[in-house]
PDB file of N, CA and C in Angstrom:
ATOM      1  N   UNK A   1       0.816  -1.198   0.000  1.00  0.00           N
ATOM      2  CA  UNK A   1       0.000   0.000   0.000  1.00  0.00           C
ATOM      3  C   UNK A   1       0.857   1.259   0.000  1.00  0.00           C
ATOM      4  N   UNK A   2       2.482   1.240   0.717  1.00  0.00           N
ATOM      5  CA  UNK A   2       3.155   2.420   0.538  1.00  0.00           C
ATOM      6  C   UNK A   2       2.982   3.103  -0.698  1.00  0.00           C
ATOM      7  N   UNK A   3       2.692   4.241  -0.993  1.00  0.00           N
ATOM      8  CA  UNK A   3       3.790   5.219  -2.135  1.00  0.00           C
ATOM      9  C   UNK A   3       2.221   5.116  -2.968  1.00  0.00           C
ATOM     10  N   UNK A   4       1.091   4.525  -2.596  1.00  0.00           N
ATOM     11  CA  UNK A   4      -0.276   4.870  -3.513  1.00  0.00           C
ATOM     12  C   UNK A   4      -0.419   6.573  -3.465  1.00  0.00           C
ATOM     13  N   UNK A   5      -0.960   7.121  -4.191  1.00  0.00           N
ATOM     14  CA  UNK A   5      -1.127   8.680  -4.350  1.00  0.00           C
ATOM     15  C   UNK A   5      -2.816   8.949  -4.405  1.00  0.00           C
ATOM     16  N   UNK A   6      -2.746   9.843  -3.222  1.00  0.00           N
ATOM     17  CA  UNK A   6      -4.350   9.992  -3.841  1.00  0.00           C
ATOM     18  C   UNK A   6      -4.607  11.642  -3.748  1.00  0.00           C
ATOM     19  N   UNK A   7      -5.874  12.107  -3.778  1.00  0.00           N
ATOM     20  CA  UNK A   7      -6.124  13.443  -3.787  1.00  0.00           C
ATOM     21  C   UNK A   7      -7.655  13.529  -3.119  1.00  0.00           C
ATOM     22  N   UNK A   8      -7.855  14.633  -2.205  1.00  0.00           N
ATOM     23  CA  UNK A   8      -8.967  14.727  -1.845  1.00  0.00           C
ATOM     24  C   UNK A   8      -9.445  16.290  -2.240  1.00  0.00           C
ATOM     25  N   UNK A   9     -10.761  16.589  -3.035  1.00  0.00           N
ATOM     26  CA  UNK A   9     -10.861  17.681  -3.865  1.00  0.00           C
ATOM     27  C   UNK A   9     -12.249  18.189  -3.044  1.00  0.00           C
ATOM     28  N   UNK A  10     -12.100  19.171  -3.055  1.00  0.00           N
ATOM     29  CA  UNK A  10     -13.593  19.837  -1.893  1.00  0.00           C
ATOM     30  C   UNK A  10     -14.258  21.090  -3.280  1.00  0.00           C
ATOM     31  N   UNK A  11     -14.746  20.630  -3.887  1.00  0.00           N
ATOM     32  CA  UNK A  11     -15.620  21.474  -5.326  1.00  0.00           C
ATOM     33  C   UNK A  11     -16.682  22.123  -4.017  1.00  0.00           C
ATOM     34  N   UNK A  12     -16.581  23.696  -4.335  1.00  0.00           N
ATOM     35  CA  UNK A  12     -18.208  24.664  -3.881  1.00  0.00           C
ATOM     36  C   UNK A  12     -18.437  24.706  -5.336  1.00  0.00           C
ATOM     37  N   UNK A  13     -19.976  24.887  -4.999  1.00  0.00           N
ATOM     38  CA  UNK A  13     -20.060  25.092  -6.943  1.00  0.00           C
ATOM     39  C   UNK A  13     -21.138  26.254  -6.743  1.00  0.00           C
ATOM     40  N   UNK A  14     -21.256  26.715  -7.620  1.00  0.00           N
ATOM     41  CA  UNK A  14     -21.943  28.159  -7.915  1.00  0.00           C
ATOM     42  C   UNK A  14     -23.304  27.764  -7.409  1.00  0.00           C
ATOM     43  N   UNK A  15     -24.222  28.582  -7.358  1.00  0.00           N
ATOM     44  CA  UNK A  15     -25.850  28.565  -7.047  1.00  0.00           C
ATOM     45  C   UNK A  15     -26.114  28.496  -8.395  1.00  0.00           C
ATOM     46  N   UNK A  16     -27.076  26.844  -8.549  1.00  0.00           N
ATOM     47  CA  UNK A  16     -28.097  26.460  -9.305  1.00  0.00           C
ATOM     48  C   UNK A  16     -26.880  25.870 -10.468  1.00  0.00           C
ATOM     49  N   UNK A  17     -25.965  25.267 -10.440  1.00  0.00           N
ATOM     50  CA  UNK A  17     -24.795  24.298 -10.902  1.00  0.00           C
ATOM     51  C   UNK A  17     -24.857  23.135 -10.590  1.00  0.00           C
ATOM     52  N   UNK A  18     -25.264  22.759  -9.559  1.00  0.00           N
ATOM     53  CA  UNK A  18     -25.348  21.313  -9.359  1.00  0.00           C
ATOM     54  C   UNK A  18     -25.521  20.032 -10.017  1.00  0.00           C
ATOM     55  N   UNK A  19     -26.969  20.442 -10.821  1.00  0.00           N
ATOM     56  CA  UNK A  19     -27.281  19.470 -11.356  1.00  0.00           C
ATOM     57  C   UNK A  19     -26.381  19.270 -12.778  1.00  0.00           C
ATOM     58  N   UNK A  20     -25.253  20.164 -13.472  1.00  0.00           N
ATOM     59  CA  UNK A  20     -24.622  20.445 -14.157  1.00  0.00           C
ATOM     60  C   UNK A  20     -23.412  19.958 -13.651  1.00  0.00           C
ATOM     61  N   UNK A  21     -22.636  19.955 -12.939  1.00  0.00           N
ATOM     62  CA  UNK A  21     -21.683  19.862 -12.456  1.00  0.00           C
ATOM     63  C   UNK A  21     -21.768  18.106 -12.278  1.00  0.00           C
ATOM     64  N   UNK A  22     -22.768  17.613 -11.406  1.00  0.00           N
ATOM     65  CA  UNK A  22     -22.865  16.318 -11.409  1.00  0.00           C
ATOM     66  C   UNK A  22     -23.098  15.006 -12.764  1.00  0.00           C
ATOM     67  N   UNK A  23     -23.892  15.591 -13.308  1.00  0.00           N
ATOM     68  CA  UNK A  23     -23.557  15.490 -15.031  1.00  0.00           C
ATOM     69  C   UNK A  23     -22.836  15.065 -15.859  1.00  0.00           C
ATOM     70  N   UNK A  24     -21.764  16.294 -15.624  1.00  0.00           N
ATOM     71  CA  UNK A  24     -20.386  16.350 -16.133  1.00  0.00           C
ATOM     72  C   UNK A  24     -19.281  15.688 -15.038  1.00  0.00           C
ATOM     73  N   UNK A  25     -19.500  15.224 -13.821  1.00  0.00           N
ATOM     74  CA  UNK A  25     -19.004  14.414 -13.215  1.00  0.00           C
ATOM     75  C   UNK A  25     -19.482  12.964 -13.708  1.00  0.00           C
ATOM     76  N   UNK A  26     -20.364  12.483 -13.851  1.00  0.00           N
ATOM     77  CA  UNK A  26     -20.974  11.387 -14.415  1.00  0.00           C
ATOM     78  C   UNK A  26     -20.942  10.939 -15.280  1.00  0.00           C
ATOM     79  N   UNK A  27     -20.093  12.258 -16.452  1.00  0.00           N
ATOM     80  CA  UNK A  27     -19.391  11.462 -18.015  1.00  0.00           C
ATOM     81  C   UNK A  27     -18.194  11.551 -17.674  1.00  0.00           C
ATOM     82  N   UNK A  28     -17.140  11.892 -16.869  1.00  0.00           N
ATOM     83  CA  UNK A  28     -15.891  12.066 -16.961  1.00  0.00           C
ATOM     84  C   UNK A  28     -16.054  10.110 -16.423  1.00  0.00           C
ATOM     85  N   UNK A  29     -16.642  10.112 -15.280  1.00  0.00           N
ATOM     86  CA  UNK A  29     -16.568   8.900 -14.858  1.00  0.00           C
ATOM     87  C   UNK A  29     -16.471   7.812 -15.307  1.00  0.00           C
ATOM     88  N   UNK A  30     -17.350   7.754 -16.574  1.00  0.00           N
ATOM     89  CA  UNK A  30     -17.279   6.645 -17.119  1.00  0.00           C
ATOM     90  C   UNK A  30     -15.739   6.639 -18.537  1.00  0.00           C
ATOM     91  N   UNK A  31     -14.966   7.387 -18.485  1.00  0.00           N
ATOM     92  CA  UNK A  31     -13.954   6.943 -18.976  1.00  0.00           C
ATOM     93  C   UNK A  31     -12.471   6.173 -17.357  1.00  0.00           C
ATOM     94  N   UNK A  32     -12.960   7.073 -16.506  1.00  0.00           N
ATOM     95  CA  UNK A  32     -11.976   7.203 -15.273  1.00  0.00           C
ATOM     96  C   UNK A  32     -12.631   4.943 -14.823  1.00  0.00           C
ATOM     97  N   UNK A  33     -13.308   4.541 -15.268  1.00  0.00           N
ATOM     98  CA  UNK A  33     -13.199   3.433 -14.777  1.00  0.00           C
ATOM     99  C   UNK A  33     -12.806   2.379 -15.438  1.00  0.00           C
ATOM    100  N   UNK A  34     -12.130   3.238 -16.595  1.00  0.00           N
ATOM    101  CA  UNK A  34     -11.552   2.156 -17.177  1.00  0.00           C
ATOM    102  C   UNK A  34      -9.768   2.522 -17.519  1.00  0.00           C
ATOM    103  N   UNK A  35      -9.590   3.433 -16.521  1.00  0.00           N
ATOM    104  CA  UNK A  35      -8.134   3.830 -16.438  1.00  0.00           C
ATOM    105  C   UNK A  35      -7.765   2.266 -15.259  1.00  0.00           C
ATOM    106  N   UNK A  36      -6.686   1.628 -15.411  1.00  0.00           N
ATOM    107  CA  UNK A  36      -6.128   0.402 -14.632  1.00  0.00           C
ATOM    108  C   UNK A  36      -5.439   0.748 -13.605  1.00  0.00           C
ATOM    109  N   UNK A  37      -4.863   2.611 -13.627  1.00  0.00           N
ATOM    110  CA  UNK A  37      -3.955   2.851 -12.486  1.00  0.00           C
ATOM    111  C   UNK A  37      -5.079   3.791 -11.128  1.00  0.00           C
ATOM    112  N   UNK A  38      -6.354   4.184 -11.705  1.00  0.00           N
ATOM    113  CA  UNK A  38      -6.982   4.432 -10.879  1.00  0.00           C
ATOM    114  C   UNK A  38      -7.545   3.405  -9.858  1.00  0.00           C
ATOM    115  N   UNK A  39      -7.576   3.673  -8.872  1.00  0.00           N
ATOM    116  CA  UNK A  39      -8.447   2.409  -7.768  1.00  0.00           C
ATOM    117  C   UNK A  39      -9.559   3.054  -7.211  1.00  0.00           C
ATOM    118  N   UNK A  40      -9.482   4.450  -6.793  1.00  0.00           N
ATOM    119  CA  UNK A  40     -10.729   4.793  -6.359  1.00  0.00           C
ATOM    120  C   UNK A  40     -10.843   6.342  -6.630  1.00  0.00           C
ATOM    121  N   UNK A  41     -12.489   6.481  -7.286  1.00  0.00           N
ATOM    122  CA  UNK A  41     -12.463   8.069  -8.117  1.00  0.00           C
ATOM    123  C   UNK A  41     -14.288   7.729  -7.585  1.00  0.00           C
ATOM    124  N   UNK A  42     -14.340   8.433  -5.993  1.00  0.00           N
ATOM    125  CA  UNK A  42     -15.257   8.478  -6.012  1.00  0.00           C
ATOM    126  C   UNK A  42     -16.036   9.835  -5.271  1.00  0.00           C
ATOM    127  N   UNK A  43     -16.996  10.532  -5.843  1.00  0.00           N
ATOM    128  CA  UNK A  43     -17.629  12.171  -5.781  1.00  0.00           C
ATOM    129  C   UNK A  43     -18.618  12.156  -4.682  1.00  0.00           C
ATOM    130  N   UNK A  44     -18.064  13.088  -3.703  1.00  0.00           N
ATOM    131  CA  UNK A  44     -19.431  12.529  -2.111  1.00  0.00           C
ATOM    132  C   UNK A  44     -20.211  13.795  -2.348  1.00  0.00           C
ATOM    133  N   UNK A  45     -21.449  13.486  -1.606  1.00  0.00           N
ATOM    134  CA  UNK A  45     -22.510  14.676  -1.292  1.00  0.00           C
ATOM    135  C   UNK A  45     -22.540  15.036   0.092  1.00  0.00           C
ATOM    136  N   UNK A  46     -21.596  16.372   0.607  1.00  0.00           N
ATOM    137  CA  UNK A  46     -21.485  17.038   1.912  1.00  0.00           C
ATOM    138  C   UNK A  46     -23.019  17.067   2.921  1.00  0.00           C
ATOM    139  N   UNK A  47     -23.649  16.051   3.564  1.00  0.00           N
ATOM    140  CA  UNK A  47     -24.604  16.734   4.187  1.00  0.00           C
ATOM    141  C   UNK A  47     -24.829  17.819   4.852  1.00  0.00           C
ATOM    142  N   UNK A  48     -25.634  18.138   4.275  1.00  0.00           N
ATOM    143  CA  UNK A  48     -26.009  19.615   4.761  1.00  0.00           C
ATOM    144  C   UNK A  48     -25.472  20.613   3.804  1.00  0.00           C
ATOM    145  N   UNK A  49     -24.665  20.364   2.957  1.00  0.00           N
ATOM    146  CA  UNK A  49     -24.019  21.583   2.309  1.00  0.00           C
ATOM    147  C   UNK A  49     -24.425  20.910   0.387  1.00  0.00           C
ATOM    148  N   UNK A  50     -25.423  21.387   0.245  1.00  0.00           N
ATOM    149  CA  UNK A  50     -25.882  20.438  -0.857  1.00  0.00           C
ATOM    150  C   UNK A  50     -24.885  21.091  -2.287  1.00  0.00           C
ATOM    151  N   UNK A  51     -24.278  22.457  -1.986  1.00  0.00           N
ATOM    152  CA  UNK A  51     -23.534  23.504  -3.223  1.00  0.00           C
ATOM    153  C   UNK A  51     -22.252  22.394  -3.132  1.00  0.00           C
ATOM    154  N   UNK A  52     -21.735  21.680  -2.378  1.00  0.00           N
ATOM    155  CA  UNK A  52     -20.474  21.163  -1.936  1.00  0.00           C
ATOM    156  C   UNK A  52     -20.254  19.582  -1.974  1.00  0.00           C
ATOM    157  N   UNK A  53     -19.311  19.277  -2.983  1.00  0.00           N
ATOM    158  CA  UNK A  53     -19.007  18.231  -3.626  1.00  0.00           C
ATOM    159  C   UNK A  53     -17.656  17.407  -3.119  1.00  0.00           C
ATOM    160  N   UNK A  54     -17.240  16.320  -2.616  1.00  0.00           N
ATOM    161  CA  UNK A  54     -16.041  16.515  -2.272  1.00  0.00           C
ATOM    162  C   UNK A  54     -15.675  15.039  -3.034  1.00  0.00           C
ATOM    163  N   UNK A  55     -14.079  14.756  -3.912  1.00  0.00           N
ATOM    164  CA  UNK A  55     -13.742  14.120  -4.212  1.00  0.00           C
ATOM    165  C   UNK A  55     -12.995  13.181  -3.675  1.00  0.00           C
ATOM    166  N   UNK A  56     -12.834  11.852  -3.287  1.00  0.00           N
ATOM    167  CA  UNK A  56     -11.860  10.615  -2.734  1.00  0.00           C
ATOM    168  C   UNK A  56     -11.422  10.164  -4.407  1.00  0.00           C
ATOM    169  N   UNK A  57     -10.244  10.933  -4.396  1.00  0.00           N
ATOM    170  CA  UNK A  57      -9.207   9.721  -6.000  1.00  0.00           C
ATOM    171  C   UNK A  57      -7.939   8.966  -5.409  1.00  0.00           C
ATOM    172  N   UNK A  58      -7.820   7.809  -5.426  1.00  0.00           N
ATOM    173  CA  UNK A  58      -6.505   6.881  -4.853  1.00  0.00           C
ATOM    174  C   UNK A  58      -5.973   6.112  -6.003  1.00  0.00           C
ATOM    175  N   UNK A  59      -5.118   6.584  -6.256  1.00  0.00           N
ATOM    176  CA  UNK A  59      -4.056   6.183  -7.501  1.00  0.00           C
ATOM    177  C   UNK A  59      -2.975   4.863  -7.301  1.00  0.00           C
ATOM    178  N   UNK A  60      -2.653   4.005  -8.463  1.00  0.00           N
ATOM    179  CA  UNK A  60      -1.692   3.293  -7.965  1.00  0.00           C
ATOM    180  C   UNK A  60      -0.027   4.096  -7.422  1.00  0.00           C
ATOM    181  N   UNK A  61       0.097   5.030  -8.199  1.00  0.00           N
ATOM    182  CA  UNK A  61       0.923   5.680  -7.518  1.00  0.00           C
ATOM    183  C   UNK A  61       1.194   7.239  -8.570  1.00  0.00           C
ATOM    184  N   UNK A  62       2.255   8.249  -8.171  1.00  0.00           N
ATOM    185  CA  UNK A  62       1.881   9.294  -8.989  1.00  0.00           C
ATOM    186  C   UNK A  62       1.563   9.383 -10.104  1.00  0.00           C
ATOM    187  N   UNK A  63       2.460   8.160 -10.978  1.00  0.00           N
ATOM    188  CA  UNK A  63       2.782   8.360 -12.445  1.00  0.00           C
ATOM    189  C   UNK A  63       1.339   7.669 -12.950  1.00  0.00           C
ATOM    190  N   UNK A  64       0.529   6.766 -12.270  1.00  0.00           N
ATOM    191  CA  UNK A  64      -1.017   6.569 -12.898  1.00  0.00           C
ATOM    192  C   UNK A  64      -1.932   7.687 -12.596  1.00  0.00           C
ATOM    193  N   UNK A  65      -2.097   8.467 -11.563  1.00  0.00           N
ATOM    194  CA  UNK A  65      -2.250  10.166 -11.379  1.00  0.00           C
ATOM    195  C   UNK A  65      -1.947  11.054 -13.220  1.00  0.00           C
ATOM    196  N   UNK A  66      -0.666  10.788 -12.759  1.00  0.00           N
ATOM    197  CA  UNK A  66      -0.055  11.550 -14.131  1.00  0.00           C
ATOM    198  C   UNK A  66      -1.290  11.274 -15.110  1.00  0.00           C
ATOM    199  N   UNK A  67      -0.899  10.338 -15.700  1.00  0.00           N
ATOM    200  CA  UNK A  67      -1.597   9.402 -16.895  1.00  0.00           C
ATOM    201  C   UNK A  67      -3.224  10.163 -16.822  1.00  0.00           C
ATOM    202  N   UNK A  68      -3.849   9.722 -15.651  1.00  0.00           N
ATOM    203  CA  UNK A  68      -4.829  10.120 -15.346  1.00  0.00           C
ATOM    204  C   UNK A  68      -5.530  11.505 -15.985  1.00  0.00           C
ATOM    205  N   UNK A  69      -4.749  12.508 -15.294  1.00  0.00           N
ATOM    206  CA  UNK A  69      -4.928  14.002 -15.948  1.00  0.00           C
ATOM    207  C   UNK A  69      -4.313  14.084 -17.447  1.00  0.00           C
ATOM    208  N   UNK A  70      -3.868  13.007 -18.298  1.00  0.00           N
ATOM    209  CA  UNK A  70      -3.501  13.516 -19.315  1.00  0.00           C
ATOM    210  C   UNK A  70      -4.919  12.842 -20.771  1.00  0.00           C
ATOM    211  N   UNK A  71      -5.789  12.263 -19.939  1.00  0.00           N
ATOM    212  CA  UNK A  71      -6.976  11.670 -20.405  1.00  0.00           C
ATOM    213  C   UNK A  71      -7.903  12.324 -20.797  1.00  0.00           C
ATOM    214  N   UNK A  72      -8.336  12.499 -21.889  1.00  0.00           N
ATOM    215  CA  UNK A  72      -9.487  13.359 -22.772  1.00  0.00           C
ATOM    216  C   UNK A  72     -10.670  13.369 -21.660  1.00  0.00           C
ATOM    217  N   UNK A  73     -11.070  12.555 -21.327  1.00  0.00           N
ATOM    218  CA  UNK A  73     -12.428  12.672 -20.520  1.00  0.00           C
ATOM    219  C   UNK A  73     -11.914  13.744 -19.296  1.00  0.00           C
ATOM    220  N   UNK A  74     -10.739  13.349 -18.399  1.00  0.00           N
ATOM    221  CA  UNK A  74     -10.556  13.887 -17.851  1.00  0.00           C
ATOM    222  C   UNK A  74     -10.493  15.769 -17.814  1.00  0.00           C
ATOM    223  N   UNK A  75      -9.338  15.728 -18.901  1.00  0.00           N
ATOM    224  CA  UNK A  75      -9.135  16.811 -19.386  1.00  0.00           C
ATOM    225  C   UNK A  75     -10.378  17.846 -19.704  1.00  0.00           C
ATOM    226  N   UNK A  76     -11.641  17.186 -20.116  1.00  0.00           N
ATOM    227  CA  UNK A  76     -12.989  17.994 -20.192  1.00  0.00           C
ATOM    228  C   UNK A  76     -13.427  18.103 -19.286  1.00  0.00           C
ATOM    229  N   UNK A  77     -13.847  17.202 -18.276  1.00  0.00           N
ATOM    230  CA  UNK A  77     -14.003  17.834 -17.168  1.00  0.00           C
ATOM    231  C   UNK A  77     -13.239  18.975 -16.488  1.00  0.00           C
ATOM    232  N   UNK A  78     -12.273  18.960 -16.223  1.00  0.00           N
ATOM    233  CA  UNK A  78     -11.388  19.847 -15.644  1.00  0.00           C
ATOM    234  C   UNK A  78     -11.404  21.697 -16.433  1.00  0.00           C
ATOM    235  N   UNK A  79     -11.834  21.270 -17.613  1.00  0.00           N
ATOM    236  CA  UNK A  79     -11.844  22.592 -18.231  1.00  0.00           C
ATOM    237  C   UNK A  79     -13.217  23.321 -18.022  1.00  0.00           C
ATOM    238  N   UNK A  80     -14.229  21.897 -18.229  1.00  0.00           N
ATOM    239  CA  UNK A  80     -16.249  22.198 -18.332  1.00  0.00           C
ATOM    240  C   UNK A  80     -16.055  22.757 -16.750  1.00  0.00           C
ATOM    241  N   UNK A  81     -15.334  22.124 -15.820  1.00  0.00           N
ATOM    242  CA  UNK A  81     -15.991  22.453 -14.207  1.00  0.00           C
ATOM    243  C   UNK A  81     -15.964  23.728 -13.747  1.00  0.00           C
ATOM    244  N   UNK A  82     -15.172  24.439 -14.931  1.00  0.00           N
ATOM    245  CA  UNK A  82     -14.776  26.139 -14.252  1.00  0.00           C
ATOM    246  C   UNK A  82     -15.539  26.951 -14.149  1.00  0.00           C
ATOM    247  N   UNK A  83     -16.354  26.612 -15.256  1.00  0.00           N
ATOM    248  CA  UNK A  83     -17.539  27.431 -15.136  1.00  0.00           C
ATOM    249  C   UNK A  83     -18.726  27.058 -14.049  1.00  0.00           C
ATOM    250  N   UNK A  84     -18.687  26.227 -13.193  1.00  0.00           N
ATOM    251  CA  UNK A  84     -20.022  25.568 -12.538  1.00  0.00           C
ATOM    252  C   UNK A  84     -19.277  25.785 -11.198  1.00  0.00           C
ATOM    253  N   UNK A  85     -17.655  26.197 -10.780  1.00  0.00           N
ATOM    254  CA  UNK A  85     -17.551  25.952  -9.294  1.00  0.00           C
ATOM    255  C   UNK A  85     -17.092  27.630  -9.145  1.00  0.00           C
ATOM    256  N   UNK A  86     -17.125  28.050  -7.169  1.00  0.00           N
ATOM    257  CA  UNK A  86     -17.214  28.909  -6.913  1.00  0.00           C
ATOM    258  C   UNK A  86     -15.283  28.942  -6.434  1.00  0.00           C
ATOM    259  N   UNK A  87     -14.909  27.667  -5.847  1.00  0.00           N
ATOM    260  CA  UNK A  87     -14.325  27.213  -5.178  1.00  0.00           C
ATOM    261  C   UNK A  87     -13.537  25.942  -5.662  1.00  0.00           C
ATOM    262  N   UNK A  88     -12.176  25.772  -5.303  1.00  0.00           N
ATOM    263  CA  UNK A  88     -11.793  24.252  -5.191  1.00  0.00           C
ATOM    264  C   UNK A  88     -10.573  24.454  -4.116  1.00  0.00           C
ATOM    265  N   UNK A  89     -10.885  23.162  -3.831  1.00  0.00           N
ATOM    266  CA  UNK A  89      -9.597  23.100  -2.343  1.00  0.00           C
ATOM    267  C   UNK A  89      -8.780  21.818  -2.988  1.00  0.00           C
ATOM    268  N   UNK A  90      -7.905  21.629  -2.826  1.00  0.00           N
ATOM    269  CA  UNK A  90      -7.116  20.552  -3.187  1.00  0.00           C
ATOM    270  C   UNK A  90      -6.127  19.593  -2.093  1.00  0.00           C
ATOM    271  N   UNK A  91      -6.412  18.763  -1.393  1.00  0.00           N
ATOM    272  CA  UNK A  91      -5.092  17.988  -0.637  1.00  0.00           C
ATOM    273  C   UNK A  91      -4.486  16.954  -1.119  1.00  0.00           C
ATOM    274  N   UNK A  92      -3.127  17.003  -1.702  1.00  0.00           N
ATOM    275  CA  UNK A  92      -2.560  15.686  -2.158  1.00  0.00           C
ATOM    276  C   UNK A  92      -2.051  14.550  -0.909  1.00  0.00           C
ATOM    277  N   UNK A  93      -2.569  13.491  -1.045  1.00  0.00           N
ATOM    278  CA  UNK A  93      -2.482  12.342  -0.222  1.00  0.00           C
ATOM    279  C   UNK A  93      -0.930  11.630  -0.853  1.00  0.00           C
ATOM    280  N   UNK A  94      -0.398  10.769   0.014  1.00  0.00           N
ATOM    281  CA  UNK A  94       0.385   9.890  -0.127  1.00  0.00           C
ATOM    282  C   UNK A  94       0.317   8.941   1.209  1.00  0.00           C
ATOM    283  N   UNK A  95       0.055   7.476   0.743  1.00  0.00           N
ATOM    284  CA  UNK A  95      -0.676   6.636   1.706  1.00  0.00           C
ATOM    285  C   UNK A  95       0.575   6.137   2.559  1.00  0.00           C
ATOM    286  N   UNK A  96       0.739   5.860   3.759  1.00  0.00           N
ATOM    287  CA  UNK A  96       1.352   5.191   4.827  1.00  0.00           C
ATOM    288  C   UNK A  96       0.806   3.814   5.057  1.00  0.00           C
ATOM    289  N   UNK A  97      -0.027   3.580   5.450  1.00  0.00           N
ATOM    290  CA  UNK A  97      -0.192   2.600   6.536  1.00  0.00           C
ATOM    291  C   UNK A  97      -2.015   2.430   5.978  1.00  0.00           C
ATOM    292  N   UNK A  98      -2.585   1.205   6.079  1.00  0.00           N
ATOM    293  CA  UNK A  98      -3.784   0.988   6.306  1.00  0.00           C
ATOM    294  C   UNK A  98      -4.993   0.009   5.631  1.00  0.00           C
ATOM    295  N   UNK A  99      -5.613   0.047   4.928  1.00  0.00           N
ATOM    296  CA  UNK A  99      -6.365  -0.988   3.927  1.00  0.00           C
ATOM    297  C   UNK A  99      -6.671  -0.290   2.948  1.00  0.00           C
ATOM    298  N   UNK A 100      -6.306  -0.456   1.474  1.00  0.00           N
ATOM    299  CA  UNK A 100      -6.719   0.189   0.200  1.00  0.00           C
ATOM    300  C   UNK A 100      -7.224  -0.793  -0.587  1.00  0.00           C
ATOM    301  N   UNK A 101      -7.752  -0.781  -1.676  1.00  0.00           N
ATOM    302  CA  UNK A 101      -7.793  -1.705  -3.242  1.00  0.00           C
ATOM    303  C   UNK A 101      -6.303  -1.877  -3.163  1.00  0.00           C
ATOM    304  N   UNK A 102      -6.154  -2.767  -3.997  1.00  0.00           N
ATOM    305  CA  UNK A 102      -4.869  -3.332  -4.532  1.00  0.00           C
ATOM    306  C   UNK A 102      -5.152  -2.761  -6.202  1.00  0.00           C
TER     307      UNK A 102
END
């Protein structure tokens, strides 16, 4: 499990974006599950904060990350989301210790 890479992404998204934003999360997705170095690319709903999106991505390690962002689906999302968020927070993970996908 050492040296997996992941990222945790906190999207605010504009008033009345949502249903847009999720959308366009929902086509990027279906290319992101068929990337082999991704293990987990999954988009939560903040209770209580319904504008606020937060991402769990766990990579086999940076260079499938890499790969990752260099992916057409990806790449549209990342460009389509600018217009729909208010906000993005970004924390890059690097795993220690614990239970992941293999």
């Amino acid at each position: 499990m050492t040296g997996q890479f992941g990222l945790y992404v906190r999207h605010t998204l504009k008033e009345g974006a949502v249903e847009a934003f999720d959308r366009l999360v929902a086509v990027a997705a279906e290319g992101i599950r068929e990337e082999p170095g991704t293990l987990v690319y999954v988009s939560h709903i903040v209770e209580g904060q319904p504008n606020v999106r937060v991402f769990y991505e766990l990579y086999r390690d940076r260079a499938a990350f890499d790969e990752h962002e260099r992916q057409e689906h990806t790449r549209h999302f990342l460009t389509e989301r600018e217009a729909l968020v208010d906000s993005i927070e970004v924390d890059w993970l690097t795993s220690i210790t614990g239970k992941a996908p293999r």
